[in-house]
N, C-alpha and C. Protein backbone atom coordinates (compact mmCIF):
# COMPACT_ATOMS: atom_id res chain seq x y z
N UNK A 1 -1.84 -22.09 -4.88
CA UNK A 1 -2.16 -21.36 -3.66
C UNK A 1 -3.50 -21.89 -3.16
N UNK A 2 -3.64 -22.57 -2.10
CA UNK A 2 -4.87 -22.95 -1.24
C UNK A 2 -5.75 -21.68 -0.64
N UNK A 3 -7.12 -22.35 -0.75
CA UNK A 3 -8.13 -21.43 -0.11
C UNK A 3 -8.53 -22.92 0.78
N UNK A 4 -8.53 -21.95 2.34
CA UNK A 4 -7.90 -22.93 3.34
C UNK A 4 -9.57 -23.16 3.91
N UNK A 5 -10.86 -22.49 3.15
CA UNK A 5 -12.17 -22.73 3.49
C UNK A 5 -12.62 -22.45 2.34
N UNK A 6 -13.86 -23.04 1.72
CA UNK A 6 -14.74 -22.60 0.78
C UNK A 6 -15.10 -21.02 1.25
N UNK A 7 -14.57 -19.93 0.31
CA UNK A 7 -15.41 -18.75 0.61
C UNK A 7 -14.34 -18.25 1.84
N UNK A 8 -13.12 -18.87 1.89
CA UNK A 8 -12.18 -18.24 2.56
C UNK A 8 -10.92 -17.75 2.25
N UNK A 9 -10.07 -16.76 2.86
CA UNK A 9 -8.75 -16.47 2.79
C UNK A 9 -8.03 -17.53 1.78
N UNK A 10 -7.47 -17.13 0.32
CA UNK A 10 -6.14 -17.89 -0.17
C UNK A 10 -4.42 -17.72 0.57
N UNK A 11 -4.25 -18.35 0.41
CA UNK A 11 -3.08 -18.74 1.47
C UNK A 11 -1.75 -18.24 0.51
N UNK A 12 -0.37 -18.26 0.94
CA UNK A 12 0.69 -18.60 -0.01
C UNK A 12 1.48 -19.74 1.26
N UNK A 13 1.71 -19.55 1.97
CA UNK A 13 2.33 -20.42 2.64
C UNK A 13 2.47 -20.14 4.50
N UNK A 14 3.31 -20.86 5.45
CA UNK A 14 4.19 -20.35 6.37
C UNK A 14 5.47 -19.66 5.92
N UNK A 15 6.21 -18.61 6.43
CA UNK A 15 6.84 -17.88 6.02
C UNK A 15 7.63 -17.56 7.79
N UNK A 16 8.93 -18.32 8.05
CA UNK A 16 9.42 -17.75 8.92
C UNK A 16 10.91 -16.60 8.91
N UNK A 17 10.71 -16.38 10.15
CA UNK A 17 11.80 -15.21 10.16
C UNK A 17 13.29 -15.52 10.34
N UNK A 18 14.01 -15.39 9.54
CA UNK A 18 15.62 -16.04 9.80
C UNK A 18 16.62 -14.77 10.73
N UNK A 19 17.61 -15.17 11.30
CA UNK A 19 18.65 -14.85 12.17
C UNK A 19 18.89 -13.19 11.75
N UNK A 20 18.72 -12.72 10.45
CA UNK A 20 19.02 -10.78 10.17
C UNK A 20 17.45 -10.60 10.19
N UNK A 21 16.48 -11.56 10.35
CA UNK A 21 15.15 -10.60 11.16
C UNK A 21 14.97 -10.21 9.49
N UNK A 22 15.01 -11.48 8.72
CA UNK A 22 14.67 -11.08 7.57
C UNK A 22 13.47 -11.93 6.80
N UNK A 23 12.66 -12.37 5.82
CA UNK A 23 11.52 -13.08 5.44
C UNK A 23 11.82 -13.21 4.02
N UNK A 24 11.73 -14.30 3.78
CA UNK A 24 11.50 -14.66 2.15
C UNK A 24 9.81 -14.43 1.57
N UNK A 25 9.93 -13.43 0.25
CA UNK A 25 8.50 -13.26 -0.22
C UNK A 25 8.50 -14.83 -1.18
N UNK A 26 6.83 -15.60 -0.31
CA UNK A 26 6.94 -16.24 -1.47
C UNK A 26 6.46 -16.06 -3.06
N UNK A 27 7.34 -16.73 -3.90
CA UNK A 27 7.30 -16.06 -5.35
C UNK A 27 5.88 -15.82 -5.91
N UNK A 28 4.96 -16.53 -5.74
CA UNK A 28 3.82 -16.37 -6.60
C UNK A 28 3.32 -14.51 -5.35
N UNK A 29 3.30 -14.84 -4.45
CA UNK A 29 3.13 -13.39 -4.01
C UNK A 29 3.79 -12.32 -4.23
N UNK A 30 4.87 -12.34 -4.41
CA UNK A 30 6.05 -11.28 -4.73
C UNK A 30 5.32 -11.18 -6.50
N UNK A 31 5.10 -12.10 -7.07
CA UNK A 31 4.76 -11.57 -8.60
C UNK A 31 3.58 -11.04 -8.42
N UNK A 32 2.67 -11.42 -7.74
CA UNK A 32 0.89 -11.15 -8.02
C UNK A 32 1.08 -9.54 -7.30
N UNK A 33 1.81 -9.59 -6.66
CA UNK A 33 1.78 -8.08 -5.70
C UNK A 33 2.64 -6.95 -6.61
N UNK A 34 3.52 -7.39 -7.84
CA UNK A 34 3.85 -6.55 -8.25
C UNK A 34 5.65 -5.91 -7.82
N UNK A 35 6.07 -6.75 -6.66
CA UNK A 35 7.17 -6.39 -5.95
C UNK A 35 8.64 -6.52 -6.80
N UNK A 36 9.34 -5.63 -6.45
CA UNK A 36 10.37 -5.64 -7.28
C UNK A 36 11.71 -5.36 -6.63
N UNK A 37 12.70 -6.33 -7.25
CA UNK A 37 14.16 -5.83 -6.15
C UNK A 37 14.86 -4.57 -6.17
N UNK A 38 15.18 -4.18 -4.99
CA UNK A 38 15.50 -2.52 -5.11
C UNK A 38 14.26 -1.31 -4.70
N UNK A 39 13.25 -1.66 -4.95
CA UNK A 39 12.13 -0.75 -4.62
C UNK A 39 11.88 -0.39 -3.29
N UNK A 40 11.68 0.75 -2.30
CA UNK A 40 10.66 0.51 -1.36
C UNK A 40 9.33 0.62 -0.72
N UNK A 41 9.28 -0.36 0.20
CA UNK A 41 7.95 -1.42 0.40
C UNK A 41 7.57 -0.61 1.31
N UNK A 42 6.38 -0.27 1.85
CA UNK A 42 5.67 -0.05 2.70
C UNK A 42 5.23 -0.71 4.19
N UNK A 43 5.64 -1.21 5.83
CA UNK A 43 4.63 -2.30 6.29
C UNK A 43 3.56 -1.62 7.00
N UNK A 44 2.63 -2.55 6.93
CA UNK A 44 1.07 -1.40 7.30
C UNK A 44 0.98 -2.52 8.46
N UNK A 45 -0.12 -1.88 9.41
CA UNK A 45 -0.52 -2.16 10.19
C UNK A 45 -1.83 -3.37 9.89
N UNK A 46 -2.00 -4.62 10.62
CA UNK A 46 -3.05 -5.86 10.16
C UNK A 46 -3.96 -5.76 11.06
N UNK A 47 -4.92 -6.64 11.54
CA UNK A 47 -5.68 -5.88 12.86
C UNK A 47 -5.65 -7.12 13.99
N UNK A 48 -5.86 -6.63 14.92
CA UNK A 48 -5.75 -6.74 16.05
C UNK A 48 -5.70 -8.20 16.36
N UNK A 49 -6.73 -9.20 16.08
CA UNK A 49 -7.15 -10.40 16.01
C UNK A 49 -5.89 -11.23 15.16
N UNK A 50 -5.65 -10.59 14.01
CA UNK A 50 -4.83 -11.38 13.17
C UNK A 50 -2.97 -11.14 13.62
N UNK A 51 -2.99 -10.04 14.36
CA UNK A 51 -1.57 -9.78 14.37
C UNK A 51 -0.71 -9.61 13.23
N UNK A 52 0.78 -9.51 13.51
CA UNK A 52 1.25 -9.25 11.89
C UNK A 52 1.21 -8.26 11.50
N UNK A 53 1.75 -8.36 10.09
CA UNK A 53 2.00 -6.66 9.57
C UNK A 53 1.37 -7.12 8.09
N UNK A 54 1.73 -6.12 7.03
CA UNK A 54 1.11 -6.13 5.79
C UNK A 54 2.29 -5.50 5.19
N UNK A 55 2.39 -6.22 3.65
CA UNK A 55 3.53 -5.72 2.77
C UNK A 55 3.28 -5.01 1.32
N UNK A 56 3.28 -3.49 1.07
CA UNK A 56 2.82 -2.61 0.04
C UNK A 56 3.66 -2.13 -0.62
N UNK A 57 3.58 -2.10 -2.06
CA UNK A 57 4.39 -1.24 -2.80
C UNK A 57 3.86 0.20 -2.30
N UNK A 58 5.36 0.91 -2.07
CA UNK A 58 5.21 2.29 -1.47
C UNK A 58 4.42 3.10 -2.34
N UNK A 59 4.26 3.36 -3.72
CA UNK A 59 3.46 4.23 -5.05
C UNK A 59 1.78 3.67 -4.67
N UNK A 60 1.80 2.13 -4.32
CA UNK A 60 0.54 2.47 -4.09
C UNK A 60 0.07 2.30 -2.80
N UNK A 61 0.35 2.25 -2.09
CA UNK A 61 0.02 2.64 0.08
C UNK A 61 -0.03 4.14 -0.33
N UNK A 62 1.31 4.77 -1.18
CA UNK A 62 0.80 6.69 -0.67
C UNK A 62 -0.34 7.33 -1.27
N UNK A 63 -0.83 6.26 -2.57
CA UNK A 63 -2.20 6.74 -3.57
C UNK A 63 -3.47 5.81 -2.09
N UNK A 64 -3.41 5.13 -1.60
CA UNK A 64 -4.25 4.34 -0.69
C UNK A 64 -5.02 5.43 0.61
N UNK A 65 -6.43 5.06 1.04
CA UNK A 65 -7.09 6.43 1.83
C UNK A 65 -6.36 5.89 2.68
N UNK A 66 -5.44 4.59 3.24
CA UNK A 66 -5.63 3.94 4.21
C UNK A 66 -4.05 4.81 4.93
N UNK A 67 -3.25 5.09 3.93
CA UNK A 67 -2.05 5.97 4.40
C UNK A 67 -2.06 6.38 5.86
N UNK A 68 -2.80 7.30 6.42
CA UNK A 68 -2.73 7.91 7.21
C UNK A 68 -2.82 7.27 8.51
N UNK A 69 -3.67 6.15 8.67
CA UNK A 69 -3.99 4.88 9.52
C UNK A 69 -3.21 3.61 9.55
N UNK A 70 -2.16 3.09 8.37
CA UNK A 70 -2.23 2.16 8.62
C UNK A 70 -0.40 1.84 8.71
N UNK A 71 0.54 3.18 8.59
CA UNK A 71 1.74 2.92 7.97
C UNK A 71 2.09 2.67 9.54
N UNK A 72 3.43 1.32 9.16
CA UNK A 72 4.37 1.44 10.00
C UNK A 72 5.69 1.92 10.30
N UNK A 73 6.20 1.53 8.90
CA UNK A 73 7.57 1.49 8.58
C UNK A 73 7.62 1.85 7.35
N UNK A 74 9.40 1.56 6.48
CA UNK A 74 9.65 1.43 5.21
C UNK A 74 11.04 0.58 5.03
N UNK A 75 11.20 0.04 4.32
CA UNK A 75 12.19 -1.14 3.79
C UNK A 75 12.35 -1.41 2.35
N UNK A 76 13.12 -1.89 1.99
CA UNK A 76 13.79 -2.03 0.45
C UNK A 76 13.70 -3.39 0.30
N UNK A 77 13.54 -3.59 -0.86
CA UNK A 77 13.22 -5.11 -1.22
C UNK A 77 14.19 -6.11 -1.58
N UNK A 78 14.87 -7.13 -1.26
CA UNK A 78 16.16 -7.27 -1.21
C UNK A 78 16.26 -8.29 -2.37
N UNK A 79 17.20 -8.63 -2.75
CA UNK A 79 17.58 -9.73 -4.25
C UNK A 79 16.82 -10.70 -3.82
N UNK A 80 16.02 -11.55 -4.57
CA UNK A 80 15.32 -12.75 -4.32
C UNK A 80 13.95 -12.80 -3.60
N UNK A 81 13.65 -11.24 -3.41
CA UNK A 81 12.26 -11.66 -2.87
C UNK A 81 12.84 -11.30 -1.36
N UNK A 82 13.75 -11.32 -0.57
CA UNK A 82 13.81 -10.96 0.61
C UNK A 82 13.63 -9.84 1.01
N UNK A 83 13.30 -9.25 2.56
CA UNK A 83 13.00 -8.08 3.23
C UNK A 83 14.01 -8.34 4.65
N UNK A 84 14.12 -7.24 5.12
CA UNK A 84 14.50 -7.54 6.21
C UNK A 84 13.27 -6.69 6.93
N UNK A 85 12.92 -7.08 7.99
CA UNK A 85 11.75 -6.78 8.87
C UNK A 85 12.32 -5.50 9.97
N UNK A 86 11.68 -4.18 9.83
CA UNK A 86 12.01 -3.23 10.51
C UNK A 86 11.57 -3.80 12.30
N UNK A 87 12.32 -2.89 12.98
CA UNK A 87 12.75 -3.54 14.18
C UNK A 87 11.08 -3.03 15.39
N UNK A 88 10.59 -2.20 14.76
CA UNK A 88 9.72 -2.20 15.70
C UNK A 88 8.37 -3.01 15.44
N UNK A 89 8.41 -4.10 14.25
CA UNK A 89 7.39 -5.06 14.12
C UNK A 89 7.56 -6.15 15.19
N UNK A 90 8.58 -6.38 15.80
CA UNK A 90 9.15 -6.98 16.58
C UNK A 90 8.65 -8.67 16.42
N UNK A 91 9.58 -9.24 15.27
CA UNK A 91 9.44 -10.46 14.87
C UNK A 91 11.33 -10.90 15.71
N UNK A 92 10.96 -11.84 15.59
CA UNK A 92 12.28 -12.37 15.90
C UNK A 92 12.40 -13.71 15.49
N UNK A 93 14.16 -14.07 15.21
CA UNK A 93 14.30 -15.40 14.79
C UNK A 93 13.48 -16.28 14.67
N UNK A 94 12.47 -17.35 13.67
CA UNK A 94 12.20 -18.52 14.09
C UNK A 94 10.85 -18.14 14.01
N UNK A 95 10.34 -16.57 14.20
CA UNK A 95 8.93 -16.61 14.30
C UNK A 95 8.11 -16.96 13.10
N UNK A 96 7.24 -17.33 13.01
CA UNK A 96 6.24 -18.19 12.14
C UNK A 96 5.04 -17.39 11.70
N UNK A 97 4.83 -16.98 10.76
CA UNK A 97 4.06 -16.07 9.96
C UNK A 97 3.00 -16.60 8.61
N UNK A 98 1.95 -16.25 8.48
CA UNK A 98 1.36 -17.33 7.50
C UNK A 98 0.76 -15.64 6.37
N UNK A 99 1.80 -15.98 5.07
CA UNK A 99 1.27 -15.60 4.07
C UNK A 99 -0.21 -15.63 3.81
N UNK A 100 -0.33 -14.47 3.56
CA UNK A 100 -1.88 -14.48 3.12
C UNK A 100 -2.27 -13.15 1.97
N UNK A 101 -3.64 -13.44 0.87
CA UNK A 101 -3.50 -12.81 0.19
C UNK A 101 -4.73 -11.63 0.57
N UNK A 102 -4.07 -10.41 1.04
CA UNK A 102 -4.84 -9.70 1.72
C UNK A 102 -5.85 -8.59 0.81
N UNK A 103 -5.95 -7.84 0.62
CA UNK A 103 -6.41 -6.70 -0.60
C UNK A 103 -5.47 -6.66 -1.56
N UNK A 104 -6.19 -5.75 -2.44
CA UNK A 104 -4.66 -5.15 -3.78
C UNK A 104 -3.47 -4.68 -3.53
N UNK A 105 -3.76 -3.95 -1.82
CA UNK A 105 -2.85 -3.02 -1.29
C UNK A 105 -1.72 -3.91 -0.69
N UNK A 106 -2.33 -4.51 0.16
CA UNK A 106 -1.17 -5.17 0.28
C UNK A 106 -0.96 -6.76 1.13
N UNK A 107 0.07 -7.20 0.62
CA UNK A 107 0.13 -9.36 1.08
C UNK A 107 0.06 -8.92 2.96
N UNK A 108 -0.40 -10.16 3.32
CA UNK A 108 -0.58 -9.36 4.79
C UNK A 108 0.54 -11.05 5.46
N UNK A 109 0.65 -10.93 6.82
CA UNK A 109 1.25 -11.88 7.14
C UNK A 109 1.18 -12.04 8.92
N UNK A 110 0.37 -12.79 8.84
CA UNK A 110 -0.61 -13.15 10.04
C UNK A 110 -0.18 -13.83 11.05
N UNK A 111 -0.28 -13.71 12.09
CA UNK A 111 0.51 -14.45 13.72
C UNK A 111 -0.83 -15.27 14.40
N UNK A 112 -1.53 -14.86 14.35
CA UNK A 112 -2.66 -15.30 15.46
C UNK A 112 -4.09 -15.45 14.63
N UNK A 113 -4.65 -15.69 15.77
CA UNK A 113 -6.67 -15.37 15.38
C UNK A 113 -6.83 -16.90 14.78
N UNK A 114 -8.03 -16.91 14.00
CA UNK A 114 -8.98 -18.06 13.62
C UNK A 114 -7.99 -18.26 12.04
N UNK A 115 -7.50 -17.61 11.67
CA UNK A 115 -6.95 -18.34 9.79
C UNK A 115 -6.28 -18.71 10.41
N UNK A 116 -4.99 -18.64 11.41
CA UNK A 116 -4.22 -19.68 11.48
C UNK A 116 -4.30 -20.63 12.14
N UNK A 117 -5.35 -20.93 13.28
CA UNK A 117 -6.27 -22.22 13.48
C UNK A 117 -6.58 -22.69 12.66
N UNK A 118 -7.35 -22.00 11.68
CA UNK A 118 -7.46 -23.33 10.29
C UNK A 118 -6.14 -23.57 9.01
N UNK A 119 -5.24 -22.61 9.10
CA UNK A 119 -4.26 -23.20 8.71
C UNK A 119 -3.19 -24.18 8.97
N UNK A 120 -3.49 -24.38 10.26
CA UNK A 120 -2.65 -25.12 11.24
C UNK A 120 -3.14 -26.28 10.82
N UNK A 121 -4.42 -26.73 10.40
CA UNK A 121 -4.73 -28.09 10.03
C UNK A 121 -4.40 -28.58 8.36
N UNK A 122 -3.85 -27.61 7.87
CA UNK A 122 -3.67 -27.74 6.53
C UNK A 122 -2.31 -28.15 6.46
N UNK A 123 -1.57 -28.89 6.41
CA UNK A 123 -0.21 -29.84 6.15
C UNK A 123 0.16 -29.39 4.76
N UNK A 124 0.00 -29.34 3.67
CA UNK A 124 0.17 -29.26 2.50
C UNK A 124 0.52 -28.20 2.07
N UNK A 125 0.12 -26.76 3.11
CA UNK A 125 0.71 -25.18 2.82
C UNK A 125 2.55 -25.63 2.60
N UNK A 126 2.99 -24.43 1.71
CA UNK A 126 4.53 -24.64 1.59
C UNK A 126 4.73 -24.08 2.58
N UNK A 127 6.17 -24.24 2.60
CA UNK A 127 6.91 -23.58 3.96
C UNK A 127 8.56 -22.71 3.16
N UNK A 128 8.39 -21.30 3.68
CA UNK A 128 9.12 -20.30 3.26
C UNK A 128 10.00 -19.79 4.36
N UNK A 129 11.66 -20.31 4.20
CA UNK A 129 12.68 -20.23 4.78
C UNK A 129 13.44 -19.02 4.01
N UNK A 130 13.89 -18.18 5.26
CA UNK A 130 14.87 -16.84 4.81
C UNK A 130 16.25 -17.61 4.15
């Protein structure tokens, strides 16, 4: 996993959205986060600059102060690390999302702002197909 600046954000990859509006977790994130098939996930709200949503095990987002501020949705974790993306995050086919390793709480997955300007110059990130 790349840290895409000295003293910056570690990365897991690009991560796009396939045709059921669904996302592959990549594996080293799906393990470090604790995620498990069958469980459900939490998506929280990312901020403003970065766009995107954030992905939480539900046991710990409802122990989190951030509960009350940050929930969007809820979803089940599908065989292999997949999600399907609730409909009012409003991702669609094809869209392009850059893994990132956000707090304990939760993997976040970023559209815009300055990390993905500097990820954009990084060639070597993997690339995560639904």
């Amino acid at each position: 996993m790349p840290q895409l600046a000295k003293g910056g954000k570690w990365v897991f990859g690009w991560v796009f959205v396939g045709d059921h509006k669904s996302i592959q977790i990549p594996p080293y994130a799906y393990e470090e986060y604790g995620f498990c098939e069958g469980e459900t996930v939490v998506f929280t709200k990312t901020s403003k600059t970065s766009g995107g949503f954030g992905i939480a095990r539900k046991e710990i987002f409802d122990n989190s102060i951030l509960k009350s501020t940050r929930f969007l949705a809820t979803a089940v974790m599908e065989k292999s690390g997949r999600i399907r993306l609730d409909p009012q995050l409003n991702a669609l086919p094809g869209d392009r999302y850059l893994a990132v390793r956000g707090s304990y709480l939760a993997l976040s997955f970023l559209k815009q702002g300055p990390i993905i300007s500097e990820a954009e110059k990084h060639q070597e990130l993997e690339i995560f197909l639904p």
